[in-house]
N, C-alpha and C. Protein backbone atom coordinates (compact mmCIF):
# COMPACT_ATOMS: atom_id res chain seq x y z
N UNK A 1 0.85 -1.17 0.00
CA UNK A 1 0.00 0.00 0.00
C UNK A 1 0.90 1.24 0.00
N UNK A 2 0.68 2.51 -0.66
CA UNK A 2 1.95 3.20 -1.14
C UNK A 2 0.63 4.45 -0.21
N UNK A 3 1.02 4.94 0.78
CA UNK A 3 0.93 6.39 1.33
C UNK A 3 1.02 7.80 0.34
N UNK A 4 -0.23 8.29 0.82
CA UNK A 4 0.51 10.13 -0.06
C UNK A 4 0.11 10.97 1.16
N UNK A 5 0.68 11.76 1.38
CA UNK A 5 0.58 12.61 2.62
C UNK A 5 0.87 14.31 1.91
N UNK A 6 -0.62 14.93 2.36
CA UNK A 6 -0.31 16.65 1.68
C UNK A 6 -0.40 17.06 3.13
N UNK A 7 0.46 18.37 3.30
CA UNK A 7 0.21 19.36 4.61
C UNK A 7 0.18 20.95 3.61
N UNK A 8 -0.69 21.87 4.25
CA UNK A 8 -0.72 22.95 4.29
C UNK A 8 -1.28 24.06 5.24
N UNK A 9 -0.48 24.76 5.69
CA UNK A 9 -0.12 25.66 6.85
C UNK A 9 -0.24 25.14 8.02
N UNK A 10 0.58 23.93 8.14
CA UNK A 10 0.77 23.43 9.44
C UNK A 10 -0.48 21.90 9.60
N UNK A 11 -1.21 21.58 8.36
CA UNK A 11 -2.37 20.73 8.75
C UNK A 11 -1.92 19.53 8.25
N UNK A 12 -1.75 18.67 8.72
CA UNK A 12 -0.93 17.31 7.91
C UNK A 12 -2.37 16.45 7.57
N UNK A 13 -2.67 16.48 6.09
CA UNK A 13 -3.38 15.49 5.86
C UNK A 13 -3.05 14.16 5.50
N UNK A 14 -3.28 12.67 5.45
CA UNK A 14 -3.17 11.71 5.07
C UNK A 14 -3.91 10.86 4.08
N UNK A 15 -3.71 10.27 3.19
CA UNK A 15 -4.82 9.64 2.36
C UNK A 15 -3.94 8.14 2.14
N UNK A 16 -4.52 7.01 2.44
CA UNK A 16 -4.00 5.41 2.39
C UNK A 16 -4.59 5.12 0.97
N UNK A 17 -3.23 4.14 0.73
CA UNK A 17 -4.27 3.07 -0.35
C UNK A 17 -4.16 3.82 -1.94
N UNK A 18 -3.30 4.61 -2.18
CA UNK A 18 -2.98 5.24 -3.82
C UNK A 18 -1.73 4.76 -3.91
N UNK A 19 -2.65 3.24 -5.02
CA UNK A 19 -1.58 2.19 -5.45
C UNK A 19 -1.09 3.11 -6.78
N UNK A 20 0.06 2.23 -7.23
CA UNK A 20 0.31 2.73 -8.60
C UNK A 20 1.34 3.87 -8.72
N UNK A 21 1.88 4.27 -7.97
CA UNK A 21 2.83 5.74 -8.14
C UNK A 21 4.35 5.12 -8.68
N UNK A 22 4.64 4.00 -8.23
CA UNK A 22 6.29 3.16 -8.52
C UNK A 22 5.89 3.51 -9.92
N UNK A 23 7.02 4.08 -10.51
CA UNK A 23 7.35 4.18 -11.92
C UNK A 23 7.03 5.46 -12.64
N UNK A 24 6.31 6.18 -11.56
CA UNK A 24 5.72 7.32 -12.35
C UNK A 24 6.62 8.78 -11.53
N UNK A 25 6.46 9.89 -12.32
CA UNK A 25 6.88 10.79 -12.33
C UNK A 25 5.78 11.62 -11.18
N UNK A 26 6.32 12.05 -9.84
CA UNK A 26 5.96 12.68 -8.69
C UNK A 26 6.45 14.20 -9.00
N UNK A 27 5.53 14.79 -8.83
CA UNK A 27 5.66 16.45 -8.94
C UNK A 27 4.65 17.07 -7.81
N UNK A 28 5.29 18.03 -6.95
CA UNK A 28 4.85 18.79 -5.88
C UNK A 28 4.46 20.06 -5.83
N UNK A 29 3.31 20.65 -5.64
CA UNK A 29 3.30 21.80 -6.02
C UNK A 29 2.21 22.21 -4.17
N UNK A 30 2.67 23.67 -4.25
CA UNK A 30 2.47 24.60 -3.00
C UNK A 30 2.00 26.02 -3.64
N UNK A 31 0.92 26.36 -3.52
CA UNK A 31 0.61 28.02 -4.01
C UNK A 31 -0.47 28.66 -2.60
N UNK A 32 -0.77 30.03 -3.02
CA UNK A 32 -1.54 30.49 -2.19
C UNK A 32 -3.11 30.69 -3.07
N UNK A 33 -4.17 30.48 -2.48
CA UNK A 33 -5.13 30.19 -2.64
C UNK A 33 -5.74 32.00 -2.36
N UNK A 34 -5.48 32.46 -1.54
CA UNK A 34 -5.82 34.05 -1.09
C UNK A 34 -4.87 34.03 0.01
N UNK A 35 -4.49 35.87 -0.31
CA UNK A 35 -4.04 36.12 1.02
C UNK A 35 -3.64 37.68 1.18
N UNK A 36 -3.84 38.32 2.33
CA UNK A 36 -4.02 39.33 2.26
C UNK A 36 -3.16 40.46 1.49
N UNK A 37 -3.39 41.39 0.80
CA UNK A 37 -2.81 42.36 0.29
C UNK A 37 -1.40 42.88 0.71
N UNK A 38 -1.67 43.71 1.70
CA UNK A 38 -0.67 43.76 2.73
C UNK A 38 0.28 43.41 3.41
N UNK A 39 0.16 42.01 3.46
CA UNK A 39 0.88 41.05 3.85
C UNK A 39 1.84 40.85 3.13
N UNK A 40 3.55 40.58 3.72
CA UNK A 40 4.11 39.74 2.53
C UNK A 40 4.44 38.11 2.53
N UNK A 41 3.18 37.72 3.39
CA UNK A 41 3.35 36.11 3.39
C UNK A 41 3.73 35.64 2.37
N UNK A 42 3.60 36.16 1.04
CA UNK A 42 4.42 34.82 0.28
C UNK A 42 5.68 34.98 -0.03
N UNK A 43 6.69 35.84 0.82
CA UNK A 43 7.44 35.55 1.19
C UNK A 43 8.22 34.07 2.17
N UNK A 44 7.97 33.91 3.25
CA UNK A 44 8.33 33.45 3.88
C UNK A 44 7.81 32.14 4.42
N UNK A 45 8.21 31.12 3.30
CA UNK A 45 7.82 30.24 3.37
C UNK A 45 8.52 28.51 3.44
N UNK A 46 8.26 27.56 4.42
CA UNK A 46 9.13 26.54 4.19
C UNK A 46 8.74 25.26 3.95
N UNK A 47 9.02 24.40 2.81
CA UNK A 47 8.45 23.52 2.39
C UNK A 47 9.54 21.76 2.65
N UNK A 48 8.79 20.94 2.95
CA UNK A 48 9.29 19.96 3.18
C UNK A 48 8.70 18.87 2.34
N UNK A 49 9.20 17.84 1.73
CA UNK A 49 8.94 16.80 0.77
C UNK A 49 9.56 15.60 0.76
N UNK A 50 9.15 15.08 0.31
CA UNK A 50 10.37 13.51 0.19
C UNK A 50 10.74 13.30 -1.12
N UNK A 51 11.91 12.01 -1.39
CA UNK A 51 11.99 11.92 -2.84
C UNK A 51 12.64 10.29 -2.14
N UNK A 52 12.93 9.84 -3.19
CA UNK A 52 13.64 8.71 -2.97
C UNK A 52 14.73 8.30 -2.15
N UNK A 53 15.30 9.41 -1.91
CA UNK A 53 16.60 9.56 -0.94
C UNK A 53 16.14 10.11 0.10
N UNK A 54 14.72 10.14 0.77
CA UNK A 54 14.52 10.87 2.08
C UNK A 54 13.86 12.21 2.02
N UNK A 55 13.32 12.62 3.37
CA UNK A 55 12.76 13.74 3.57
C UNK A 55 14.09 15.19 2.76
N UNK A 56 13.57 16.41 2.10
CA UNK A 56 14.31 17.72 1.82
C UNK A 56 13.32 18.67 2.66
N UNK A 57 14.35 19.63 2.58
CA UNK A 57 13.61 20.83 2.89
C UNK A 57 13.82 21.95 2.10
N UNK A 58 12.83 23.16 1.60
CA UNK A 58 13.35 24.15 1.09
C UNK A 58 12.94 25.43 2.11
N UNK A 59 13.77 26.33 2.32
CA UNK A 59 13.15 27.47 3.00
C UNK A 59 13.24 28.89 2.50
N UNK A 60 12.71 29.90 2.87
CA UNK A 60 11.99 31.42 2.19
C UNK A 60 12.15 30.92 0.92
N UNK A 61 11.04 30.08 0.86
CA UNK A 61 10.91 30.45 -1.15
C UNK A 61 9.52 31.08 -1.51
N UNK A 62 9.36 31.68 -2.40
CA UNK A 62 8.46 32.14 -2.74
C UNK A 62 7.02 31.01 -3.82
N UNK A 63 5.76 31.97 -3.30
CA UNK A 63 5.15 30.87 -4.20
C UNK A 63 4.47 31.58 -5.57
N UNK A 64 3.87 30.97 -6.09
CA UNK A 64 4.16 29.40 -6.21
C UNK A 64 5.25 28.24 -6.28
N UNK A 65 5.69 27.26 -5.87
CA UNK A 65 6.29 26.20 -5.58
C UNK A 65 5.74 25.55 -6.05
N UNK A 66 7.03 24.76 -7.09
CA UNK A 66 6.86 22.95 -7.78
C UNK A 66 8.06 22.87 -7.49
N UNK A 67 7.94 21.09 -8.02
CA UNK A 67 9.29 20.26 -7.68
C UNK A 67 9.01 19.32 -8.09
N UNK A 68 9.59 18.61 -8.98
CA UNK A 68 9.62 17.30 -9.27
C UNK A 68 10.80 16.25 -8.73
N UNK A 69 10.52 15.39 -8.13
CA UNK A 69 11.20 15.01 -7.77
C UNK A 69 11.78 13.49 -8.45
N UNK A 70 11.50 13.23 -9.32
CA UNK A 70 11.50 12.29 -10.29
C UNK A 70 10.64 10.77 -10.21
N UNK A 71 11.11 9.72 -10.93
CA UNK A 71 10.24 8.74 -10.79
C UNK A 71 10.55 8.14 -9.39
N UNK A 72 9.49 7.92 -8.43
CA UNK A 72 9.09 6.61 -7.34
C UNK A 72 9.26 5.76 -7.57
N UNK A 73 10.15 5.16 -6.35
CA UNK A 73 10.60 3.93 -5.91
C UNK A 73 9.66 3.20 -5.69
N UNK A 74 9.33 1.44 -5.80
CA UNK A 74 8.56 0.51 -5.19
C UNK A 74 8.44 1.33 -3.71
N UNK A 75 7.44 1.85 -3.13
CA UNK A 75 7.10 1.52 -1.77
C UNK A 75 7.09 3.06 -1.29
N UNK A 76 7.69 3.88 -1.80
CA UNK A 76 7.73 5.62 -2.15
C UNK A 76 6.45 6.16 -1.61
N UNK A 77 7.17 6.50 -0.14
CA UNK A 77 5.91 7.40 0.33
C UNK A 77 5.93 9.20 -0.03
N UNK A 78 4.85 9.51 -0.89
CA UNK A 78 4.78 10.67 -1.69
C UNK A 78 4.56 12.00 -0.59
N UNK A 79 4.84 13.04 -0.02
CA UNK A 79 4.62 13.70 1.18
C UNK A 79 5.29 15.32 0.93
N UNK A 80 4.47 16.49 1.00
CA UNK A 80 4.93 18.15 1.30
C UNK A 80 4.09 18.41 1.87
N UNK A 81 4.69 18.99 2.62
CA UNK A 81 3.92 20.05 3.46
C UNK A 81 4.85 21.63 3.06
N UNK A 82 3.86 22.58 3.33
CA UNK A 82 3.90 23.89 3.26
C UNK A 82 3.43 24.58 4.81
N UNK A 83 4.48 25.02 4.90
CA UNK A 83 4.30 26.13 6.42
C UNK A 83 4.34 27.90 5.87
N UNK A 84 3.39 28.61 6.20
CA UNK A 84 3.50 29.96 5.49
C UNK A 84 3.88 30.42 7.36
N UNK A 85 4.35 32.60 6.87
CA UNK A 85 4.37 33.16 7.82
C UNK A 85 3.34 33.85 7.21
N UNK A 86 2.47 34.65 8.29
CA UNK A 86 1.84 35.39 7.98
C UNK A 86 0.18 34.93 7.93
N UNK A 87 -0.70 35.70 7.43
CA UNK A 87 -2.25 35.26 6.89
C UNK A 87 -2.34 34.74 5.83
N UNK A 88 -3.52 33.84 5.13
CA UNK A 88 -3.69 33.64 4.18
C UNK A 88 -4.19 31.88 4.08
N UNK A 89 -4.26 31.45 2.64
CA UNK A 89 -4.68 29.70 2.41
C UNK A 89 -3.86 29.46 1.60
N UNK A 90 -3.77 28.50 1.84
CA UNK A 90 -2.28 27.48 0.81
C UNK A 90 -2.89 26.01 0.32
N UNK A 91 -2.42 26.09 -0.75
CA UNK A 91 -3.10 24.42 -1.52
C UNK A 91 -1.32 23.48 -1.36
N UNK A 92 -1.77 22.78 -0.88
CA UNK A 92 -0.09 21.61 -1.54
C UNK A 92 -0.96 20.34 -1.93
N UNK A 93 -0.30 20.20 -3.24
CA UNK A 93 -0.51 18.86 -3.89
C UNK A 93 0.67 18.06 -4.70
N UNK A 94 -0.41 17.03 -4.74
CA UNK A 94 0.29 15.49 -4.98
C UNK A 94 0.14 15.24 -6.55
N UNK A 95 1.38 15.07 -7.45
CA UNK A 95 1.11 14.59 -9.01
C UNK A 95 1.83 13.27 -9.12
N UNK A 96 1.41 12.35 -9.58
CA UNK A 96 1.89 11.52 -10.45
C UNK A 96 1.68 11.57 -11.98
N UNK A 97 2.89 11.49 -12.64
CA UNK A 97 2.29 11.76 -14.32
C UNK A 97 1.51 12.80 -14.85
N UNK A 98 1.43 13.72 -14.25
CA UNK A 98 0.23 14.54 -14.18
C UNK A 98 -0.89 14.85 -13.96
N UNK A 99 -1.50 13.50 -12.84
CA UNK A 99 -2.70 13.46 -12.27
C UNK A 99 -2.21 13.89 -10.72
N UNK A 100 -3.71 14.20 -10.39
CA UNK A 100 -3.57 14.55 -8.96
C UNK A 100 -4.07 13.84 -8.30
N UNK A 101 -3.22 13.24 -7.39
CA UNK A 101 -3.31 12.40 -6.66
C UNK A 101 -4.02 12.72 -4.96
N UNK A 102 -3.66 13.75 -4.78
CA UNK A 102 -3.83 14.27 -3.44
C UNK A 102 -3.66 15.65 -3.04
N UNK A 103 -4.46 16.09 -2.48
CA UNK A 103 -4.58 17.42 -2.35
C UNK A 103 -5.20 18.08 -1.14
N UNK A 104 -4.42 19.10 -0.89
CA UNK A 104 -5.46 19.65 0.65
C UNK A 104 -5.12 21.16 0.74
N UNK A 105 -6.03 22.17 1.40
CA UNK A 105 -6.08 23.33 1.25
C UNK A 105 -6.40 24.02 2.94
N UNK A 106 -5.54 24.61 3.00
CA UNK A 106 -5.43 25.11 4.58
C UNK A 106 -6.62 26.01 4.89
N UNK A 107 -6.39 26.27 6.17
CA UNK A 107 -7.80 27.12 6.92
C UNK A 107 -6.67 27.95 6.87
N UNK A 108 -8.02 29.82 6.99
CA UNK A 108 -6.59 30.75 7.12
C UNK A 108 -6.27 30.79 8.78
N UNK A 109 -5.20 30.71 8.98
CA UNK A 109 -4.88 30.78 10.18
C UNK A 109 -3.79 31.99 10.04
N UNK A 110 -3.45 32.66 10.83
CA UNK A 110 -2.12 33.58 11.54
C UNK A 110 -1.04 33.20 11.86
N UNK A 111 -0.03 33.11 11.41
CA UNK A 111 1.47 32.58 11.23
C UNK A 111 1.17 31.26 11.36
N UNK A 112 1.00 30.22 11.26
CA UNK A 112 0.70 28.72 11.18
C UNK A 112 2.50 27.86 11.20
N UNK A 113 2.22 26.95 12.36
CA UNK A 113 3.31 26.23 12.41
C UNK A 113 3.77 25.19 11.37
C-alpha cells in the first residue's frame, strides 16, 4: 500500500491506499489560494517533501512552488507540506504523471506552524 501525505499551513493530511505511483513521475506543487494584500506572506515560506533519498527541505521560497522530484521507488511514500508566515490559504498537492493524486487546502490561520 503506497501512502501520499499533503500538509498545508501546518495541517498534515493523510490519504492510504494510492496504489500505482512506482514508476511514475511525482511532482509537488504549494501556491496560495488568497491572502491578504498587505501582507508579505508569500514571502516566507518553508516547504518539506520527500523523494527517494529521504525527507528535503526548502526554505523562504516564494510561491508558487513545484518540484519534481523524479520517478518513485517501489514503496515511495509521496509527502509536502507547506508552512506559510503570515495570513492567508495554501493548496499543496500530490502529481503523479500529471494526475492529482492528493490534495489539501489550509484554513486561514495567523502565522501557522
Amino acid at each position: 500500500m503506497i501512502i501520499a501525505s499533503v500538509g498545508g499551513c501546518g495541517v498534515l493530511h493523510r490519504t492510504a491506499g494510492i496504489a500505482g505511483i512506482a514508476g511514475k513521475i511525482i511532482r509537488y506543487e504549494v501556491g496560495f489560494i488568497s491572502s491578504p494584500e498587505d501582507l508579505l506572506s508569500h514571502r516566507a515560506v518553508s516547504i518539506n517533501y520527500s523523494t527517494n533519498d529521504g525527507q528535503q527541505e526548502q526554505r523562504n521560497v516564494g510561491l508558487p512552488w513545484t518540484k519534481s522530484v523524479g520517478t518513485a521507488a517501489p514503496g515511495f511514500t509521496a509527502a509536502v507540506k507547506g508552512q506559510c508566515c503570515g495570513f492567508g490559504t495554501i493548496e499543496c498537492r500530490i502529481l503523479a504523471d500529471g494526475k492529482v493524486i492528493d490534495q489539501h487546502t489550509s484554513t486561514e490561520d495567523p502565522y501557522p506552524a
